[in-house]
PDB file of N, CA and C in Angstrom:
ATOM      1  N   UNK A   1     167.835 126.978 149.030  1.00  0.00           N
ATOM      2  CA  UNK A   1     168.516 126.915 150.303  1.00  0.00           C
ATOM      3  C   UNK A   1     168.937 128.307 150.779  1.00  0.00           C
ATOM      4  N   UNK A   2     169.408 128.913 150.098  1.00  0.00           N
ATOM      5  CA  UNK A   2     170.094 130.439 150.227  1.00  0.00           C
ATOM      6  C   UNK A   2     168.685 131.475 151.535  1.00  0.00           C
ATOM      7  N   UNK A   3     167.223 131.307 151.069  1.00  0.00           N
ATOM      8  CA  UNK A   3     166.447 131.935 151.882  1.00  0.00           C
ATOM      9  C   UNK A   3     166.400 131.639 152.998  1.00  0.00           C
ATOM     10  N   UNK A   4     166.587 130.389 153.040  1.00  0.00           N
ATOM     11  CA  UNK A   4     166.768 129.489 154.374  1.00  0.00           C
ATOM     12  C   UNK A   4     167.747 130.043 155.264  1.00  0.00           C
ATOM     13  N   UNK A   5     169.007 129.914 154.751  1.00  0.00           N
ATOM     14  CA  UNK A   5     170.079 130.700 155.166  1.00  0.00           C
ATOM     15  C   UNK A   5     169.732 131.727 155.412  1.00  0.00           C
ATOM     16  N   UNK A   6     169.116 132.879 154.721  1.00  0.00           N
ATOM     17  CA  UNK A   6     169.883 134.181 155.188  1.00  0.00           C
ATOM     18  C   UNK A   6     168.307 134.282 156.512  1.00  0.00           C
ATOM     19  N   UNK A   7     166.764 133.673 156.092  1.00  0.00           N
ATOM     20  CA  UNK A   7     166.263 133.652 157.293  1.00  0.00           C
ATOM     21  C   UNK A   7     167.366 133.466 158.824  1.00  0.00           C
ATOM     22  N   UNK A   8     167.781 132.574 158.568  1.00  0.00           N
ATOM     23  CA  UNK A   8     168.678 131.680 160.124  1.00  0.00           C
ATOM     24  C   UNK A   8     169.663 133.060 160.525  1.00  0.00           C
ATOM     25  N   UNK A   9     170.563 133.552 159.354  1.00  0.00           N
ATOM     26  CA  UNK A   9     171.607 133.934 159.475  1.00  0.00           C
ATOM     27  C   UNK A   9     171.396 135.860 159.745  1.00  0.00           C
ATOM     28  N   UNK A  10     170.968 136.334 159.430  1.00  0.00           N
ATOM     29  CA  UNK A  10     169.943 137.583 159.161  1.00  0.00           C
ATOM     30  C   UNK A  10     168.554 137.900 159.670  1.00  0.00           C
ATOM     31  N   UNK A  11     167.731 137.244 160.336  1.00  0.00           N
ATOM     32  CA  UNK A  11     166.782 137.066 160.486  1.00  0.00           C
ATOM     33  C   UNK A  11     166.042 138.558 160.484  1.00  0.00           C
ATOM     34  N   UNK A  12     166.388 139.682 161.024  1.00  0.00           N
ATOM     35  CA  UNK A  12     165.982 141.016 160.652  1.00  0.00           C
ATOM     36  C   UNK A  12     165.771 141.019 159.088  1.00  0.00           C
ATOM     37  N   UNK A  13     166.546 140.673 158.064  1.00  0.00           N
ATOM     38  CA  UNK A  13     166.385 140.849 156.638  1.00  0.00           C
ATOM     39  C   UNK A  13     165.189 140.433 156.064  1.00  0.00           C
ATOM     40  N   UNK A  14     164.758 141.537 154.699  1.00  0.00           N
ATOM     41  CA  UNK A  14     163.416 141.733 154.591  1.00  0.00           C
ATOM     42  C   UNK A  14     163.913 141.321 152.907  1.00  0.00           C
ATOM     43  N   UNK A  15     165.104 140.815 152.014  1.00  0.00           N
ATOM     44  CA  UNK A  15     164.961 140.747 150.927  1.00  0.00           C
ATOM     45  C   UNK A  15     166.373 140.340 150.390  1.00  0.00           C
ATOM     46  N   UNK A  16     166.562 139.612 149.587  1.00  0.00           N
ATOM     47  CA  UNK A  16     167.732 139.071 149.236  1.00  0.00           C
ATOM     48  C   UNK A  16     168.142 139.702 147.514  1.00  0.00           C
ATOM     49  N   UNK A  17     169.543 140.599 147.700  1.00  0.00           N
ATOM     50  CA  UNK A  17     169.447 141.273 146.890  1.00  0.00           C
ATOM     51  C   UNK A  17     170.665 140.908 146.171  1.00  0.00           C
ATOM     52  N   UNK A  18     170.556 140.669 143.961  1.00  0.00           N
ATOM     53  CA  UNK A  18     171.961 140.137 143.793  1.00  0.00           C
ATOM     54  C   UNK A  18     171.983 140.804 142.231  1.00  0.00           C
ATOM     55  N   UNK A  19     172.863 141.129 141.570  1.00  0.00           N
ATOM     56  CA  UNK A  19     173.367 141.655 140.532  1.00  0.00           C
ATOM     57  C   UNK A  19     173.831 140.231 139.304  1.00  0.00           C
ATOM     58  N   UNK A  20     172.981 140.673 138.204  1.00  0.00           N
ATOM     59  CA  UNK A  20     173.428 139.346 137.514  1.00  0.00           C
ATOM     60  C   UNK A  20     173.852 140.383 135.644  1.00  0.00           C
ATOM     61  N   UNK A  21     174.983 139.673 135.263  1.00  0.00           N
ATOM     62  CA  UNK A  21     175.081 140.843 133.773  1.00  0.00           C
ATOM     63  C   UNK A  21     173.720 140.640 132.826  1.00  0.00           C
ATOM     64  N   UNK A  22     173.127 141.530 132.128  1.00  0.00           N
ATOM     65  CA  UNK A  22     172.009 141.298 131.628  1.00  0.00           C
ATOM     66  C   UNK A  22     171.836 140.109 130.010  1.00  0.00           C
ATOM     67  N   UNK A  23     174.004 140.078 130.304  1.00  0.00           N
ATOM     68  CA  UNK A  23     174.096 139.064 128.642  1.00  0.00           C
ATOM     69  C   UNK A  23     174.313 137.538 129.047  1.00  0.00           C
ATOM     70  N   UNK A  24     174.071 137.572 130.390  1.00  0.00           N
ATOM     71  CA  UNK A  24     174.085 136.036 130.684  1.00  0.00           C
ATOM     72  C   UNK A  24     172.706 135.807 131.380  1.00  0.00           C
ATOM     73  N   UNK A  25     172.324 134.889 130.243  1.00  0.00           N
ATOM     74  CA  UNK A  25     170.779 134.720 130.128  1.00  0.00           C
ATOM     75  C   UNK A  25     170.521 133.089 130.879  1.00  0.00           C
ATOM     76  N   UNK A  26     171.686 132.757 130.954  1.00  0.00           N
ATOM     77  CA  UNK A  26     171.129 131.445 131.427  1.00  0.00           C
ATOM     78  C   UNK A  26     170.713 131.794 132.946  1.00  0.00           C
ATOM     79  N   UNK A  27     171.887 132.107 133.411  1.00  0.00           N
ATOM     80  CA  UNK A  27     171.902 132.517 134.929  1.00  0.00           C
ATOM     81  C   UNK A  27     170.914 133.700 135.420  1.00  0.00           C
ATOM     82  N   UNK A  28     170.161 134.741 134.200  1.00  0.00           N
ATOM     83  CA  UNK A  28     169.361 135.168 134.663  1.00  0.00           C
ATOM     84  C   UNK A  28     167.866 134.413 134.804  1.00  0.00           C
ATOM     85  N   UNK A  29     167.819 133.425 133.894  1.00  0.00           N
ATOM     86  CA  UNK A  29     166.518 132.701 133.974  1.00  0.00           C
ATOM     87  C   UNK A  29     166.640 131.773 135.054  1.00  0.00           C
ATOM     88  N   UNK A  30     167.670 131.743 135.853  1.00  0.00           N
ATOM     89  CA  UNK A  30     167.677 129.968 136.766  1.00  0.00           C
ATOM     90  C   UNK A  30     167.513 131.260 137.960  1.00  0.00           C
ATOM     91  N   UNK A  31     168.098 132.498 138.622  1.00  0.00           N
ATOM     92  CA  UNK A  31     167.707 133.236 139.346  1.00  0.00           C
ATOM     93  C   UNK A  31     165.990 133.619 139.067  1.00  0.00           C
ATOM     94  N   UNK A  32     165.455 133.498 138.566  1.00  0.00           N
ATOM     95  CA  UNK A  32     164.207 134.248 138.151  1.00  0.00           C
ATOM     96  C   UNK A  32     162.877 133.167 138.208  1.00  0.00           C
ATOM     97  N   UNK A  33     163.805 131.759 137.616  1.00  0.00           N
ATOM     98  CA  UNK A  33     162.758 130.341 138.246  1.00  0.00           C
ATOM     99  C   UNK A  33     163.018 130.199 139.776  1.00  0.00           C
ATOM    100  N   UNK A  34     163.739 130.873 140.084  1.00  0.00           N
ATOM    101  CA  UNK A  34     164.232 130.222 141.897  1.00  0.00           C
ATOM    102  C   UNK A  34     163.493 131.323 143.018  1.00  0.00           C
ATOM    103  N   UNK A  35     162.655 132.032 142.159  1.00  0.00           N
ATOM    104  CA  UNK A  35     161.679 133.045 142.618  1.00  0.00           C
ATOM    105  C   UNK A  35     162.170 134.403 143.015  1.00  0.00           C
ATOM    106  N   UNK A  36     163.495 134.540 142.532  1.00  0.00           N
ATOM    107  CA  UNK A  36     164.136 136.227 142.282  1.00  0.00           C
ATOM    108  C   UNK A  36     163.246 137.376 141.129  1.00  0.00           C
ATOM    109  N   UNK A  37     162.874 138.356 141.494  1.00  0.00           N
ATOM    110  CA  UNK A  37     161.965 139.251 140.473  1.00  0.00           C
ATOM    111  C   UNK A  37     162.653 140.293 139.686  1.00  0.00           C
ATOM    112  N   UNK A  38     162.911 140.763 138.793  1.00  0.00           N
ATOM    113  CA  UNK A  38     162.992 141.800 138.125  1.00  0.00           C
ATOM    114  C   UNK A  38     162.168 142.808 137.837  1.00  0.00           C
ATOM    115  N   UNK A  39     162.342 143.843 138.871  1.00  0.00           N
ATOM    116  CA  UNK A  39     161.669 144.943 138.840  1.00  0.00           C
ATOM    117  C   UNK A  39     161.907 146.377 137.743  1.00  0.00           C
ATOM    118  N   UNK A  40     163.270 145.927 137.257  1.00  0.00           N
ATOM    119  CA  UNK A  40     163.452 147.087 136.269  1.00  0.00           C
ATOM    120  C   UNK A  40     164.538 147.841 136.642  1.00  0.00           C
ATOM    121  N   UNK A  41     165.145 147.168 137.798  1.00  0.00           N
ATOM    122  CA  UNK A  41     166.549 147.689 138.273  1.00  0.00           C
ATOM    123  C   UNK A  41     167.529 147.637 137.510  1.00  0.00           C
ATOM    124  N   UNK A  42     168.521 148.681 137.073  1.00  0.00           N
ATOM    125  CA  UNK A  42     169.916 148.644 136.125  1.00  0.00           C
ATOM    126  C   UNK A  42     170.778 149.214 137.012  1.00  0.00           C
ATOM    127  N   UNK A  43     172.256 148.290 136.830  1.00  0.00           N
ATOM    128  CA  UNK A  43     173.310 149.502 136.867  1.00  0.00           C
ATOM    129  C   UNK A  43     174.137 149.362 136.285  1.00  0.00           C
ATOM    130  N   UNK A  44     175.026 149.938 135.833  1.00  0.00           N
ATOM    131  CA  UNK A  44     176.222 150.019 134.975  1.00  0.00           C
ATOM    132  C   UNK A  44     177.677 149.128 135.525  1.00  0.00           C
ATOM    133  N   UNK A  45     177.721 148.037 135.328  1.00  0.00           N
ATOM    134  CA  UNK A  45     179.028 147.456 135.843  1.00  0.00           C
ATOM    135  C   UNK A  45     180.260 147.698 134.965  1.00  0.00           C
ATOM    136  N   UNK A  46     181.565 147.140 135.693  1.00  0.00           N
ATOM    137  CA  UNK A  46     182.523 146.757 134.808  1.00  0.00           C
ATOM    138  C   UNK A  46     182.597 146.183 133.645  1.00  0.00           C
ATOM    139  N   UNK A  47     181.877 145.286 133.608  1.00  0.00           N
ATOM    140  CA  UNK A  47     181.301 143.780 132.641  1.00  0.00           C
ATOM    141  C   UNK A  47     180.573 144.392 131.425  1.00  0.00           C
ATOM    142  N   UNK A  48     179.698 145.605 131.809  1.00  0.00           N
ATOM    143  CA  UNK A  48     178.125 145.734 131.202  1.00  0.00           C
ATOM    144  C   UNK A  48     176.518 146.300 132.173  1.00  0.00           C
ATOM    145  N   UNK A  49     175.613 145.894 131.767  1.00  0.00           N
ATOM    146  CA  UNK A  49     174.401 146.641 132.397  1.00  0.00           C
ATOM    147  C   UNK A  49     174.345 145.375 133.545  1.00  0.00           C
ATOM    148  N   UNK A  50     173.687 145.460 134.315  1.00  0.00           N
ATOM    149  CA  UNK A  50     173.743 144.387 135.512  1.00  0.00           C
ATOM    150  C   UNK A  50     172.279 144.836 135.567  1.00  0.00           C
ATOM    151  N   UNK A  51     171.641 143.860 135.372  1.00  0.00           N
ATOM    152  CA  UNK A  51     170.246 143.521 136.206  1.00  0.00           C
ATOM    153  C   UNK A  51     170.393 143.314 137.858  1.00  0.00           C
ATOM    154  N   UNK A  52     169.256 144.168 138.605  1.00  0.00           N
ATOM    155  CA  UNK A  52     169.129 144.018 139.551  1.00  0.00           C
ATOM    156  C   UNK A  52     168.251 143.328 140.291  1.00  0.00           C
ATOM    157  N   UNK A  53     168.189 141.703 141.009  1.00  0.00           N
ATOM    158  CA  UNK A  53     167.097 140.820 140.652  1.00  0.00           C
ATOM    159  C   UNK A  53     166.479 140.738 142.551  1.00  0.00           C
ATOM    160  N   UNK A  54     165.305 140.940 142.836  1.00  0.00           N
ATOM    161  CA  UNK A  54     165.161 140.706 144.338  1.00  0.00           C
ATOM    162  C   UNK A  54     164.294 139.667 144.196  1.00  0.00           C
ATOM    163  N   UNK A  55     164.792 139.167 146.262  1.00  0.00           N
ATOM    164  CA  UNK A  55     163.608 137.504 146.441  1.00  0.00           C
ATOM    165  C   UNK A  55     163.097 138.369 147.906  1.00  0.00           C
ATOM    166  N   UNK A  56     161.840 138.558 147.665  1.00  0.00           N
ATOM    167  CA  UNK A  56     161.080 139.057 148.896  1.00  0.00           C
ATOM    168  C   UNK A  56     161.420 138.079 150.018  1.00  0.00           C
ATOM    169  N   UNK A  57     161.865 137.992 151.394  1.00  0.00           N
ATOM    170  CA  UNK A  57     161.304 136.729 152.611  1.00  0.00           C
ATOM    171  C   UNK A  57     160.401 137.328 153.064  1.00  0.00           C
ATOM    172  N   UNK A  58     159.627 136.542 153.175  1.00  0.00           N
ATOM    173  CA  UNK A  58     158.952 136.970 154.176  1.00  0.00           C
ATOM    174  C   UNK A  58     158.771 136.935 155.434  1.00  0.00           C
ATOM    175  N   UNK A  59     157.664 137.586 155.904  1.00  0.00           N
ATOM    176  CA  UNK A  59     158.034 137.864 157.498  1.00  0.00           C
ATOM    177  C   UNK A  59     158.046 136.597 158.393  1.00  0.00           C
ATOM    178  N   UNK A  60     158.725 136.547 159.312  1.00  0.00           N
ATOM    179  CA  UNK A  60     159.024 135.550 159.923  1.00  0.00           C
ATOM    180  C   UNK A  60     157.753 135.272 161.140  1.00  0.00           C
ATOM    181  N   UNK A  61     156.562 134.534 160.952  1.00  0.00           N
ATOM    182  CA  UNK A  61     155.671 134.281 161.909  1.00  0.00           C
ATOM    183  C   UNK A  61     155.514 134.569 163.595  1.00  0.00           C
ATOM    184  N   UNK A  62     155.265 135.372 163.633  1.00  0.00           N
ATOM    185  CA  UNK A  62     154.691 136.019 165.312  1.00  0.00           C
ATOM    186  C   UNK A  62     154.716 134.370 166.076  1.00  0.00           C
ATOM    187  N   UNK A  63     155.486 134.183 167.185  1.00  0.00           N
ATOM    188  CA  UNK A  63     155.373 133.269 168.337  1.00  0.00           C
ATOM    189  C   UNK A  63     154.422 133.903 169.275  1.00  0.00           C
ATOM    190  N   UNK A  64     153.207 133.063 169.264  1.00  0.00           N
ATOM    191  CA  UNK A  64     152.070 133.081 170.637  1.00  0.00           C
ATOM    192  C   UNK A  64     152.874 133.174 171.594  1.00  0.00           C
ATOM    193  N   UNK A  65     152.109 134.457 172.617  1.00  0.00           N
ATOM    194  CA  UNK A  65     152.871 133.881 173.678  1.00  0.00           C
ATOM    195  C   UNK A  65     151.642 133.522 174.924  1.00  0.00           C
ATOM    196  N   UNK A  66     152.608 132.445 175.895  1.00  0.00           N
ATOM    197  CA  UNK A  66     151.487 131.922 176.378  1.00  0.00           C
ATOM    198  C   UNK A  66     151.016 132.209 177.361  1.00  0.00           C
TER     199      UNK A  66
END
């Protein structure tokens, strides 16, 4: 639902971007089945290392015009 959203809500936006700690594995695998990628992004949080996980949208279909 969330792509859905930020299509409607954002519609300029080209990628949905979210920080998950790298020791919570459940929540990184349910982001990662829900078609979020891990490219190899780190950063250093409060918590620990934070994976940095992106969901490409894609482009929003050209309207014919008539």
């Amino acid at each position: 639902m969330l792509p859905d959203f930020v299509r409607i809500q954002y519609p300029g936006a080209e990628q949905i971007v979210l920080a998950v700690n790298e020791r919570n594995t459940a929540a990184r695998q349910l982001y990662l089945r829900a078609g979020f990628q891990d490219n190899g992004l780190r950063r250093s949080g409060s918590k620990g290392p934070q994976m940095i996980l992106q969901y490409k949208l894609a482009p929003k279909p050209a309207v014919p015009s008539a």
